[in-house]
C-alpha atoms as a PDB file:
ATOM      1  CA  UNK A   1       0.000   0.000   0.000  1.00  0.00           C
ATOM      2  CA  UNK A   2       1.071   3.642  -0.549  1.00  0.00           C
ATOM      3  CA  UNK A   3       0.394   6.735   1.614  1.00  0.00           C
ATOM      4  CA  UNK A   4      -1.749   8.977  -0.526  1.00  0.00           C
ATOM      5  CA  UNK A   5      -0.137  12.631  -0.091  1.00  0.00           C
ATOM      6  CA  UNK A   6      -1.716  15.696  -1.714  1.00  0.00           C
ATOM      7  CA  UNK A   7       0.306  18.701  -3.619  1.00  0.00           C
ATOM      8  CA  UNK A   8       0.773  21.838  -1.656  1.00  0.00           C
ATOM      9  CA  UNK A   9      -0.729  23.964  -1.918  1.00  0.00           C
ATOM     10  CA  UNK A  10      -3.615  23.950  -4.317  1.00  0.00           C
ATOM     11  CA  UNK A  11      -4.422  20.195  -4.317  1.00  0.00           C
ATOM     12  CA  UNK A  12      -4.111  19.965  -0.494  1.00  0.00           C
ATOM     13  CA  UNK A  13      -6.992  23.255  -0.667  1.00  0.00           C
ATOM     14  CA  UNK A  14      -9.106  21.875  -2.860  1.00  0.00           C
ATOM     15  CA  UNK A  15      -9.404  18.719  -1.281  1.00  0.00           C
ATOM     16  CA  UNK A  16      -9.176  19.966   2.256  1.00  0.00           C
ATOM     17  CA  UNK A  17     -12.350  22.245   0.837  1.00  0.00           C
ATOM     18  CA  UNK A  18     -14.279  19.318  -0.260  1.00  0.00           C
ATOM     19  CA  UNK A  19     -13.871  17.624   2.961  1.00  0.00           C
ATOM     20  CA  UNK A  20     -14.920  20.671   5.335  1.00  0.00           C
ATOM     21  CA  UNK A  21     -18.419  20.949   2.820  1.00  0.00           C
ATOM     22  CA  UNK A  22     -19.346  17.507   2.856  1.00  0.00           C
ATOM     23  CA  UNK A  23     -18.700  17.053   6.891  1.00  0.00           C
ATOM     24  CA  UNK A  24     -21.253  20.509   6.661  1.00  0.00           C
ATOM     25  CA  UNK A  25     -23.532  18.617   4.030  1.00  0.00           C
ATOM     26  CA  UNK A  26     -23.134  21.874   1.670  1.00  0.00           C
ATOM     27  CA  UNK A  27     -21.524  20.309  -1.353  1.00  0.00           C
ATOM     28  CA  UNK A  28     -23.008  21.473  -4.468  1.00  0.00           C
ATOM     29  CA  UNK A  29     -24.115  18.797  -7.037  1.00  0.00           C
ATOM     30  CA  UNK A  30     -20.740  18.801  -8.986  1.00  0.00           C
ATOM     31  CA  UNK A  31     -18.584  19.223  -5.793  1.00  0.00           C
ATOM     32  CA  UNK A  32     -20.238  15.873  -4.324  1.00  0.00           C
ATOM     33  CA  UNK A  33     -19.874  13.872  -7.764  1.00  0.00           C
ATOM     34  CA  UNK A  34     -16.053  14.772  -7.603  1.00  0.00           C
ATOM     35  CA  UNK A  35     -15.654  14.320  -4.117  1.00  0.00           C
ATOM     36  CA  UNK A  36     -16.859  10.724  -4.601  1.00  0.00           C
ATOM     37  CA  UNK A  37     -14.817  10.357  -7.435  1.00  0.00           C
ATOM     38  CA  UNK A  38     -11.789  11.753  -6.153  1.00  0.00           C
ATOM     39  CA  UNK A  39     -12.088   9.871  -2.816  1.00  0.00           C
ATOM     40  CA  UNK A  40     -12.352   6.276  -5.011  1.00  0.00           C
ATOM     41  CA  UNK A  41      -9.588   6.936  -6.977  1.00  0.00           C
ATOM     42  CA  UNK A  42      -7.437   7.704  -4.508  1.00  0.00           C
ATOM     43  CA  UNK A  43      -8.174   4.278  -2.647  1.00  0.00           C
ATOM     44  CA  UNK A  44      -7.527   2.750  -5.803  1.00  0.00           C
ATOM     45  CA  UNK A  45      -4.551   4.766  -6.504  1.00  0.00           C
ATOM     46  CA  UNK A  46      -3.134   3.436  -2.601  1.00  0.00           C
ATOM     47  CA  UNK A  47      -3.811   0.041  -3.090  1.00  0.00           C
ATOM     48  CA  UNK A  48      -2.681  -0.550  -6.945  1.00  0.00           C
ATOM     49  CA  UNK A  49      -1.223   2.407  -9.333  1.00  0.00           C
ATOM     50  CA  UNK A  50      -1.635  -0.088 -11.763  1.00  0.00           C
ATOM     51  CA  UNK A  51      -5.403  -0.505 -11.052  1.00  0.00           C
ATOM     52  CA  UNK A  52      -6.869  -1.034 -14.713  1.00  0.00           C
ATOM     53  CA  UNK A  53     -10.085   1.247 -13.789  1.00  0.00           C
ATOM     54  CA  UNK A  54      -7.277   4.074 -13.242  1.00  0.00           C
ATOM     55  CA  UNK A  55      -5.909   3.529 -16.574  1.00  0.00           C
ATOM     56  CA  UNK A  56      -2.806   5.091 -15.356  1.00  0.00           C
ATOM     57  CA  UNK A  57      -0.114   6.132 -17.136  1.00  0.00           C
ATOM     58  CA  UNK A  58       3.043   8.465 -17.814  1.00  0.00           C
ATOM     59  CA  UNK A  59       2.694  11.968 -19.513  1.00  0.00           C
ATOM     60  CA  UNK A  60       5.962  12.617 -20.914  1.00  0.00           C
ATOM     61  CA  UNK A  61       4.901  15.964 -21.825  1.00  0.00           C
ATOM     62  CA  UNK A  62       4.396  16.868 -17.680  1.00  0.00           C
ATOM     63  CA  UNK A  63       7.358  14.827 -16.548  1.00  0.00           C
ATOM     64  CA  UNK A  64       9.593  16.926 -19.310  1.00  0.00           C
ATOM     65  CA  UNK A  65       8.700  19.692 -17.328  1.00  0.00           C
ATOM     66  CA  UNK A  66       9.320  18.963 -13.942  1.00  0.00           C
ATOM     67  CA  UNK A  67      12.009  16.368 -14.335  1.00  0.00           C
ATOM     68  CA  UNK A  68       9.964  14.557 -12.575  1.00  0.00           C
ATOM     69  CA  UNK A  69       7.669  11.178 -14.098  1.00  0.00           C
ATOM     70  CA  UNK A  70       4.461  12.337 -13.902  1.00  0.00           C
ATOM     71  CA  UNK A  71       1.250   9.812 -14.241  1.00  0.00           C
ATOM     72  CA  UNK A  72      -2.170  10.959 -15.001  1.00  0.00           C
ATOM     73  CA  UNK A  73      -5.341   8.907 -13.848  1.00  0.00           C
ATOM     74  CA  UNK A  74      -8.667   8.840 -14.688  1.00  0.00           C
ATOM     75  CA  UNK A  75     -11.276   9.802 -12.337  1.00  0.00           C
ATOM     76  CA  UNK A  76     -13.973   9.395 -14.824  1.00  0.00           C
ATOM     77  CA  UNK A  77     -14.122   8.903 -18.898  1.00  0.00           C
ATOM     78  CA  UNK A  78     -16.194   9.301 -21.758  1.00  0.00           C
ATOM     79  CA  UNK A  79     -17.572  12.461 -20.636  1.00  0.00           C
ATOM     80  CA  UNK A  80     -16.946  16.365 -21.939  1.00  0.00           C
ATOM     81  CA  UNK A  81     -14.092  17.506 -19.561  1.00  0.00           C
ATOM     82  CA  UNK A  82     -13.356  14.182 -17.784  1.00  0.00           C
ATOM     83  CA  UNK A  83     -11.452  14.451 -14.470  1.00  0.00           C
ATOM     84  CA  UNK A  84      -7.661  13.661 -14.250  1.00  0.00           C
ATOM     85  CA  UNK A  85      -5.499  13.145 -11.435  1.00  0.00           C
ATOM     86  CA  UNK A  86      -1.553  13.904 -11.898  1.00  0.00           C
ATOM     87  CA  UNK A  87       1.039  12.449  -9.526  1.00  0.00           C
ATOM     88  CA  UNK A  88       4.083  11.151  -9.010  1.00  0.00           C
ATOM     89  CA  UNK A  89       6.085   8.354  -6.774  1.00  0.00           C
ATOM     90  CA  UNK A  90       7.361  10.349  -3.653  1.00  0.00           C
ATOM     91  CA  UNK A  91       8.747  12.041  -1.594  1.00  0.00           C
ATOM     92  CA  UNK A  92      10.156   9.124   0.442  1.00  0.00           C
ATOM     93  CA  UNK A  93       9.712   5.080  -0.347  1.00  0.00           C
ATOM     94  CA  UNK A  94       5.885   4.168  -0.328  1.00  0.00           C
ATOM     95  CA  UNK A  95       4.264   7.494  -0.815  1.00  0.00           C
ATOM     96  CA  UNK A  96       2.064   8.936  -4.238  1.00  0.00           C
ATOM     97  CA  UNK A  97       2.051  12.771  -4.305  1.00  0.00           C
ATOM     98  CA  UNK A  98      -0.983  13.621  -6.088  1.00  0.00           C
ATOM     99  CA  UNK A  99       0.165  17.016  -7.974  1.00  0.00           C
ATOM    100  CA  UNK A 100      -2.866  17.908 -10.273  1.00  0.00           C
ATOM    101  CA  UNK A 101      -6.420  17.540 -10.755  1.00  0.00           C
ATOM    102  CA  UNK A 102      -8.109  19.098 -13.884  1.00  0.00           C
ATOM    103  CA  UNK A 103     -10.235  18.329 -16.583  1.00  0.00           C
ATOM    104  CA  UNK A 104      -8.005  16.370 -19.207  1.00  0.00           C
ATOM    105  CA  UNK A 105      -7.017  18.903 -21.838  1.00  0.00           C
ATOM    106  CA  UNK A 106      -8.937  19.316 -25.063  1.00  0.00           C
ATOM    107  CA  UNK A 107      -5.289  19.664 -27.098  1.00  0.00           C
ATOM    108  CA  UNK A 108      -4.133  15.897 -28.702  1.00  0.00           C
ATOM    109  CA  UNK A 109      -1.100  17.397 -29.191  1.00  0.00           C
ATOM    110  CA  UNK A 110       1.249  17.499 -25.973  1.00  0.00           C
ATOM    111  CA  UNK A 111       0.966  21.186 -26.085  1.00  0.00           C
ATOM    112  CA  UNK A 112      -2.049  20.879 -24.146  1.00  0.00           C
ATOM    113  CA  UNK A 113      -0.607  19.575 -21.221  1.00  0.00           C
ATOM    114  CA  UNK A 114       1.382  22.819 -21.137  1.00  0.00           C
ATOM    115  CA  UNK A 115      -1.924  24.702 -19.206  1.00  0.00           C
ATOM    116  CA  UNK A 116      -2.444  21.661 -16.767  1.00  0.00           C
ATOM    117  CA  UNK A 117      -0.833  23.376 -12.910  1.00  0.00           C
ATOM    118  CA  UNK A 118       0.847  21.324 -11.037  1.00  0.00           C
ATOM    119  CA  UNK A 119       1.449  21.579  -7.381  1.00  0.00           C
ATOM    120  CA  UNK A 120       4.668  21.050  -5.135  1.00  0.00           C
ATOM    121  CA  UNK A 121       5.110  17.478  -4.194  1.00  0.00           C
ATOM    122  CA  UNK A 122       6.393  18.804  -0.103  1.00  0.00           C
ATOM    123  CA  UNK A 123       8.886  17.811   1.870  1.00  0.00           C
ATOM    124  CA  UNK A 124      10.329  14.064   2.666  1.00  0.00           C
ATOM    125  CA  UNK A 125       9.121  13.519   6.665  1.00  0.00           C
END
């Protein structure tokens, strides 16, 4: 199993956000479908990166960038917009560092992963 970590410090916001509405019961509609979402494929994510419902793989294009391999995973497909997660292996042995989640970019070409923002993976504890 791997310890799920979240980017700082958007991704850490975002979810921390998501977690504060639903313990209030004030998600919104979309909120509460992604929060479900996001929660599963996170589990999934710990348990197996290789999880075949993740469909996970390495985006050159991203890990280019940061020097850094970057995966993307699917938290949903075959709709408008779907949901990706970005992450990496680290910091430390046994720990995923989820850097990214946005809508998977309308661009085939790997320019589009040029707009997707990726957070800080932190500090090894």
């Amino acid at each position: 199993m791997f310890e799920i970590r979240l980017g700082e410090p958007e991704v850490l916001e975002r979810w921390t956000e998501l977690v504060e509405k639903a313990e209030r019961g004030t998600l919104g509609k979309d909120e509460e479908q992604l929060f479900k979402k996001w929660g599963k494929a996170m589990k999934l994510l710990a348990n197996n990166p290789r999880h075949p419902g993740l469909n996970s793989h390495e985006i050159e294009a991203l890990s280019r960038r940061v020097g850094d391999r970057i995966w993307q995973s699917y938290l949903e497909n075959n709709t408008s917009g779907a949901a990706r997660m970005y992450w990496a292996y680290g910091p430390g042995k046994n720990v995923i560092t989820v850097v990214g989640l946005e809508p998977h970019p309308e661009d085939k070409k790997s320019s589009g992963y040029a707009k997707v923002k990726l957070s800080a993976m932190g500090k090894e504890e």
